[in-house]
Each structure stands twice: as structure tokens, then as C-alpha cells.
N, C-alpha and C. Protein backbone atom coordinates (compact mmCIF):
# COMPACT_ATOMS: atom_id res chain seq x y z
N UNK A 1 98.15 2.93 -10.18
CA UNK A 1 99.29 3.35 -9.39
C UNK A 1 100.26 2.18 -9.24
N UNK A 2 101.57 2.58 -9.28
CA UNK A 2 102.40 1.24 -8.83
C UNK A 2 103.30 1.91 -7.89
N UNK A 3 103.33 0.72 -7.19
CA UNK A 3 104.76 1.42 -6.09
C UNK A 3 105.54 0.49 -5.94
N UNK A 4 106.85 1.24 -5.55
CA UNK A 4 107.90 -0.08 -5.49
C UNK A 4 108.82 0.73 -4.75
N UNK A 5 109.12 -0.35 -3.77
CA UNK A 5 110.10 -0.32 -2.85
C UNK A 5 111.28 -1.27 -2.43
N UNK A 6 112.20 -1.01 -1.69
CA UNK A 6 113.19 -2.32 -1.24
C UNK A 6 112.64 -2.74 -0.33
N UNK A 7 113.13 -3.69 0.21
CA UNK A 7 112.45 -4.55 1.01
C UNK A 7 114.03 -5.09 1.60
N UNK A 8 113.65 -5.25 2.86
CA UNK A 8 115.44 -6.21 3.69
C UNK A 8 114.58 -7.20 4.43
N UNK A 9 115.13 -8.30 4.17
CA UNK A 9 114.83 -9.72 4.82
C UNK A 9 116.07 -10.32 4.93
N UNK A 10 116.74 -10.80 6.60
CA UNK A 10 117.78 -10.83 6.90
C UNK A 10 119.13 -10.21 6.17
N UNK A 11 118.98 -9.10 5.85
CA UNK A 11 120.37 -8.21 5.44
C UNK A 11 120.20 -8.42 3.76
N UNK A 12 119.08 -9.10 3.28
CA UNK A 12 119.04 -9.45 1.71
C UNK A 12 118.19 -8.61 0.92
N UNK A 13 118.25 -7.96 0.30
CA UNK A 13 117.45 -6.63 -0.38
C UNK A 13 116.62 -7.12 -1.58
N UNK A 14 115.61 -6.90 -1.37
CA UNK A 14 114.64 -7.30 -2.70
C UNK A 14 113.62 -6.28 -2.88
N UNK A 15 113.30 -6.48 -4.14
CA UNK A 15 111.57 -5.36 -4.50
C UNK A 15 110.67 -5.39 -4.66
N UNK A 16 109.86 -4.76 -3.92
CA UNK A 16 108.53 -5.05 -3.66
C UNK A 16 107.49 -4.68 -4.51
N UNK A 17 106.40 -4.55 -5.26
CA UNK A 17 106.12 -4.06 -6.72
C UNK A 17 104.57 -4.35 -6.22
N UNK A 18 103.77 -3.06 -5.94
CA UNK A 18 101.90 -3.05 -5.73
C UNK A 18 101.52 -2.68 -6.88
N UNK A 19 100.86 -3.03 -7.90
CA UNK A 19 100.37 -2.72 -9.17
C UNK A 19 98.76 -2.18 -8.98
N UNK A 20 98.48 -1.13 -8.49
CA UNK A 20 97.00 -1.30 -8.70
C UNK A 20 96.21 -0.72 -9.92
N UNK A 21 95.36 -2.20 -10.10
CA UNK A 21 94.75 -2.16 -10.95
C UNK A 21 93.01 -2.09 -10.64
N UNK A 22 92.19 -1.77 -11.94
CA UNK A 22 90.69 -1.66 -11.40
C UNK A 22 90.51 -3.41 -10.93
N UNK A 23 89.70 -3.15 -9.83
CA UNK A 23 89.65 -4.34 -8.94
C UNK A 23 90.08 -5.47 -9.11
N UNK A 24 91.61 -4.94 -8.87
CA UNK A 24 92.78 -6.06 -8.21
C UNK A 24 93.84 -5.45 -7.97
N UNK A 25 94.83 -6.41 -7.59
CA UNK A 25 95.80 -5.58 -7.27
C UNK A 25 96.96 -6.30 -7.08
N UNK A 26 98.03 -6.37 -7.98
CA UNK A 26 99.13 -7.28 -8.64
C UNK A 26 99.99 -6.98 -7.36
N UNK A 27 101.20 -8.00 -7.04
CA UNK A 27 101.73 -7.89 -5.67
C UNK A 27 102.85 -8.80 -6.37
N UNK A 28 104.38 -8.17 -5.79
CA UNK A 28 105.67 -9.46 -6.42
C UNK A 28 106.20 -8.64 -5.21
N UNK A 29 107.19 -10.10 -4.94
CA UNK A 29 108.61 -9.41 -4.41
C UNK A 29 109.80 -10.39 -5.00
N UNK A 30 110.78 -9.30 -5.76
CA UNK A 30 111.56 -9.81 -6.76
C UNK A 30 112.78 -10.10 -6.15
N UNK A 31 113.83 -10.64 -6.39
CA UNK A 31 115.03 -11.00 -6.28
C UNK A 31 115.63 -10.91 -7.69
N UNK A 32 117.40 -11.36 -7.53
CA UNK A 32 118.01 -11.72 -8.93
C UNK A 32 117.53 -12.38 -9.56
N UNK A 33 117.08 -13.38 -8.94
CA UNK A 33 116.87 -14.98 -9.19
C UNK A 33 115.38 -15.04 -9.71
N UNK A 34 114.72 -15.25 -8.42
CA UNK A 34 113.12 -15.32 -9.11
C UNK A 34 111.99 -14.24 -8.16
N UNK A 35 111.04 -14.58 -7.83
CA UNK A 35 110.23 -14.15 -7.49
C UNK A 35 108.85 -14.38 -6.47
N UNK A 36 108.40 -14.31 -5.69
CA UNK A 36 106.97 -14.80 -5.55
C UNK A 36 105.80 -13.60 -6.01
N UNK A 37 104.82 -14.07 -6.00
CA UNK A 37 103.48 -13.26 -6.36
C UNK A 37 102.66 -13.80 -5.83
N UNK A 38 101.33 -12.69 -6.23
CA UNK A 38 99.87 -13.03 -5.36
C UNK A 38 99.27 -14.06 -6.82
N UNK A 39 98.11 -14.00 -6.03
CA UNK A 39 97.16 -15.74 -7.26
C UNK A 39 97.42 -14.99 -8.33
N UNK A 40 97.71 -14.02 -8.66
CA UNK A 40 97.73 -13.97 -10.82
C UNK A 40 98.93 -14.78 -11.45
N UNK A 41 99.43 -15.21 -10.54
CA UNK A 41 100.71 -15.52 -11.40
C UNK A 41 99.94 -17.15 -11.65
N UNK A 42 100.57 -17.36 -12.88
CA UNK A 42 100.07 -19.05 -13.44
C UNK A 42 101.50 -19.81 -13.54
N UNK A 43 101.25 -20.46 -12.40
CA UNK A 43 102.80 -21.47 -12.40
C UNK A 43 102.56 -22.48 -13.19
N UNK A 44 101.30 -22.84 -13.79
CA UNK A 44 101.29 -23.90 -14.96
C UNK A 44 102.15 -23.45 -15.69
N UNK A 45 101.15 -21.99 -16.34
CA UNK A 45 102.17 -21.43 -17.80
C UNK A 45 103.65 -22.03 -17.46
N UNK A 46 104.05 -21.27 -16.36
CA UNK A 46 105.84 -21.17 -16.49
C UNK A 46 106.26 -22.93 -16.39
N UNK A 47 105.60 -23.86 -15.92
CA UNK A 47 105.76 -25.32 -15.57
C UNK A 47 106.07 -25.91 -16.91
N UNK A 48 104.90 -25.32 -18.02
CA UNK A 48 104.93 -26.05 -19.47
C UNK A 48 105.37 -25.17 -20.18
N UNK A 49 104.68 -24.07 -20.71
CA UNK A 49 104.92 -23.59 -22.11
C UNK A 49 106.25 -23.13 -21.94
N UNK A 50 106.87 -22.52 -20.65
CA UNK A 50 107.58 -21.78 -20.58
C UNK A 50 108.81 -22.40 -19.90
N UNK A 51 109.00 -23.75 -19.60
CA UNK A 51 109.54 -24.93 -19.24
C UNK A 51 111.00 -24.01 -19.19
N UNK A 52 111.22 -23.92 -20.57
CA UNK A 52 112.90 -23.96 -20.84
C UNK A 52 113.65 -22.86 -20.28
N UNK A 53 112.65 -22.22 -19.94
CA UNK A 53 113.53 -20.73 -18.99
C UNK A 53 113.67 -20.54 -17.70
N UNK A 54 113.12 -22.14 -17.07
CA UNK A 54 113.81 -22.04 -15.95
C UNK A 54 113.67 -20.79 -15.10
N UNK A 55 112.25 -20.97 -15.03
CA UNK A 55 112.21 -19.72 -13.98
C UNK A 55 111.40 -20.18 -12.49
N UNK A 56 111.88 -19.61 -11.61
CA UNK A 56 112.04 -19.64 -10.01
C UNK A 56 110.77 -18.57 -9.57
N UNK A 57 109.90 -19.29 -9.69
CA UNK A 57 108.71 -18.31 -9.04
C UNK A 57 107.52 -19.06 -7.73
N UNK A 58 107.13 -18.19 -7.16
CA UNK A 58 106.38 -18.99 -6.14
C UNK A 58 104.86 -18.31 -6.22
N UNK A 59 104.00 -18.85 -5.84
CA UNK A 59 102.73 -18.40 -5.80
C UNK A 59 101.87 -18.44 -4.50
N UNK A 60 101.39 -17.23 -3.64
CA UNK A 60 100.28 -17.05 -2.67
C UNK A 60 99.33 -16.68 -3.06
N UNK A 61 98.14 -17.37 -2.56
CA UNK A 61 97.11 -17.01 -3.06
C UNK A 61 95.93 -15.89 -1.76
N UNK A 62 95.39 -15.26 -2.10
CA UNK A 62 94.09 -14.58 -1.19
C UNK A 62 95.22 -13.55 -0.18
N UNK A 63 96.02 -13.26 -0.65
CA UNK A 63 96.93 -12.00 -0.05
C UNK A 63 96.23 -10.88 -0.57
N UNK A 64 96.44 -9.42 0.12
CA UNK A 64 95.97 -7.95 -0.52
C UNK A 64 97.22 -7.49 -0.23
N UNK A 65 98.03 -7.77 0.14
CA UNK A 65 99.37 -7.14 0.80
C UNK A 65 100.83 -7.18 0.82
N UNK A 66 101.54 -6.77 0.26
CA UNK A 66 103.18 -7.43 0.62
C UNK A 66 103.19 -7.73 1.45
N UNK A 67 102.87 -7.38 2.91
CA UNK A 67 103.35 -8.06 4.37
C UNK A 67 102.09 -9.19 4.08
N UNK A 68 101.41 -9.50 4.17
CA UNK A 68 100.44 -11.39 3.85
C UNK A 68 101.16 -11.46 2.51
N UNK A 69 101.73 -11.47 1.67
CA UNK A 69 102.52 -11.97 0.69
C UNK A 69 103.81 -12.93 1.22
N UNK A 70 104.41 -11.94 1.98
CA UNK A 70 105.31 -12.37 2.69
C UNK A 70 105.42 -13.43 3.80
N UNK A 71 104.15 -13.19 4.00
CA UNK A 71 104.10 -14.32 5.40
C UNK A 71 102.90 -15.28 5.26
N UNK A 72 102.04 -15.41 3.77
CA UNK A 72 101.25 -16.40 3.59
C UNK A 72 101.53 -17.97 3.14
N UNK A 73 101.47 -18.96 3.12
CA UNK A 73 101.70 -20.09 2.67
C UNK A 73 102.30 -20.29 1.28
N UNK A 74 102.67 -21.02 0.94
CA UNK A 74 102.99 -20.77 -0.90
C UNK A 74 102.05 -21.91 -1.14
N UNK A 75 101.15 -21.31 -2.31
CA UNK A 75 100.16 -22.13 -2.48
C UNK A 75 101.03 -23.27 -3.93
N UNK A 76 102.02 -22.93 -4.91
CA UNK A 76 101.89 -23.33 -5.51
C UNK A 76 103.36 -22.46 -6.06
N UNK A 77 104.65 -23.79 -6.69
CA UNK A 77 105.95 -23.59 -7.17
C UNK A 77 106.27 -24.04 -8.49
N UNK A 78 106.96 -22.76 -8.98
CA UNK A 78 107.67 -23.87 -11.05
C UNK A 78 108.40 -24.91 -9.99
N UNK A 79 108.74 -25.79 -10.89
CA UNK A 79 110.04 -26.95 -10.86
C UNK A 79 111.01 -26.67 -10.86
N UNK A 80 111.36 -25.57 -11.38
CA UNK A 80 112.84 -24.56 -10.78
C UNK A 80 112.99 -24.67 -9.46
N UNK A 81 111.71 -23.57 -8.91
CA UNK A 81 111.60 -23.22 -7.88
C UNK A 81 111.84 -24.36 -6.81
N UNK A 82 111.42 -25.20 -7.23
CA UNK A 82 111.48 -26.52 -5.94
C UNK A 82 112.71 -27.23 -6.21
N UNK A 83 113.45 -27.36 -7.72
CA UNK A 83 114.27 -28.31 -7.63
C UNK A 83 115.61 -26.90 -6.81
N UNK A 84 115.16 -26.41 -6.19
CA UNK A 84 115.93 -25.35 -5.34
C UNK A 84 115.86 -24.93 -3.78
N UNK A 85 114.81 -25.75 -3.46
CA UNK A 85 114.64 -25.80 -2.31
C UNK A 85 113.52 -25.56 -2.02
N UNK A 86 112.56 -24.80 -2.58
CA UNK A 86 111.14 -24.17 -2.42
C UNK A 86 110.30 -24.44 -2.14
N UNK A 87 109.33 -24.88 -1.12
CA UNK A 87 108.10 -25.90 -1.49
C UNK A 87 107.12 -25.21 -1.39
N UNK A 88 105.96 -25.89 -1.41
CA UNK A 88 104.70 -25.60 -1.70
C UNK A 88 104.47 -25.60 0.14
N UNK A 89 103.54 -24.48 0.98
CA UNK A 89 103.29 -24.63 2.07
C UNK A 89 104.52 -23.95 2.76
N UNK A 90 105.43 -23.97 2.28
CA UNK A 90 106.39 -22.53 3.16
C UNK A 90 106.09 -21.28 2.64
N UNK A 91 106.40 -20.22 3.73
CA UNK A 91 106.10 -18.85 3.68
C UNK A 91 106.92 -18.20 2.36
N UNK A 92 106.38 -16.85 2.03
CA UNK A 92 106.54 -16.24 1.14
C UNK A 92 108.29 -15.94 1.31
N UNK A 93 108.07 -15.44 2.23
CA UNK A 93 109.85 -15.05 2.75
C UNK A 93 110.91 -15.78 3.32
N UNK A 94 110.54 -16.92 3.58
CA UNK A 94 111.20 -18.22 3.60
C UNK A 94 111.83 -18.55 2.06
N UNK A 95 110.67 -18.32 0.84
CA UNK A 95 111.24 -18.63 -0.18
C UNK A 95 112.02 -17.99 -1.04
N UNK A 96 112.04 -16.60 -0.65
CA UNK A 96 112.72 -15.10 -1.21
C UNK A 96 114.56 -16.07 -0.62
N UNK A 97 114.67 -16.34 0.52
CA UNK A 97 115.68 -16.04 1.04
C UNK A 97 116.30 -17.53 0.36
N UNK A 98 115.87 -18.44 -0.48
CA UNK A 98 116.52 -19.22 -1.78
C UNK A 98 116.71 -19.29 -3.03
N UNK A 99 116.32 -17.90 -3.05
CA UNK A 99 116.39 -17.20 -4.67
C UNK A 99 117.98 -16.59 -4.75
């Protein structure tokens, strides 16, 4: 099943995307710009192989939820992402709102 919805965080509209899969369950909330996700996402990959595209993603880990997505720690940022303001240890929706 996937579901997807908007999402408003201070007047800023983004999408929310539950992927369920057999035991797991994929979690983003997207912007223009970039993104955060739950632990599947590999911010190595995008750090190295995928260097040149400059992509703006953030990573929480041990969430089941868009709302703990949103409000869990960021375990882990591309170099995009930070050379933008992003860090590692701010909330999910703290970092939506620098995308």
C-alpha cells in the first residue's frame, strides 16, 4: 500500500509518502528541494557515488511514522544538505523548512 498526502509545516506544503512494504515500511517527506527519510535511505551512497547531483536529503533513524519522522533527530545528512543549513541532531521538520 502507499499513501501520500500533503503535509503544511508553517504555511509550507510538502508530501508525505508511507510505502508499505512486507516488514518495513518506507517513510519520506518531500519538498522541491530535497527530502528526509526513515533509516533506508543511505546518505553514504548520495555523499560518494552520487556526489555530483547534489542532493539535499536527511536521514531518521527507528521512526514507524511520519509524525516521529518529523519530530525525530536527524541521524545523518548529504553535504548538500548541510552545506545548507541542515545538521545532523535537528528535527525532521526543522530540516524540511531549509529545503
Amino acid at each position: 500500500m502507499i499513501d501520500i498526502k500533503p503535509l503544511t509545516i508553517e504555511n509550507r506544503t510538502f508530501i508525505a509518502v508511507v510505502v508499505k512494504l512486507p516488514k518495513t515500511t518506507l517513510l519520506v517527506v518531500t519538498s522541491e528541494k530535497g527530502y528526509i527519510m526513515c533509516g533506508a535511505l543511505d546518505v553514504h551512497l548520495l555523499n560518494n557515488r552520487l556526489k555530483d547531483r547534489k542532493i539535499i536529503a536527511a536521514r531518521a533513524v527507528g521512526v514507524k511514522t511520519i509524525d516521529e519522522l518529523l519530530n525525530a533527530p536527524l541521524e545523518s545528512v548529504t553535504e548538500e544538505a548541510e552545506s545548507r543549513g541542515i545538521k545532523k541532531g535537528m528535527i525532521g521538520k526543522e530540516a524540511l523548512l531549509f529545503m
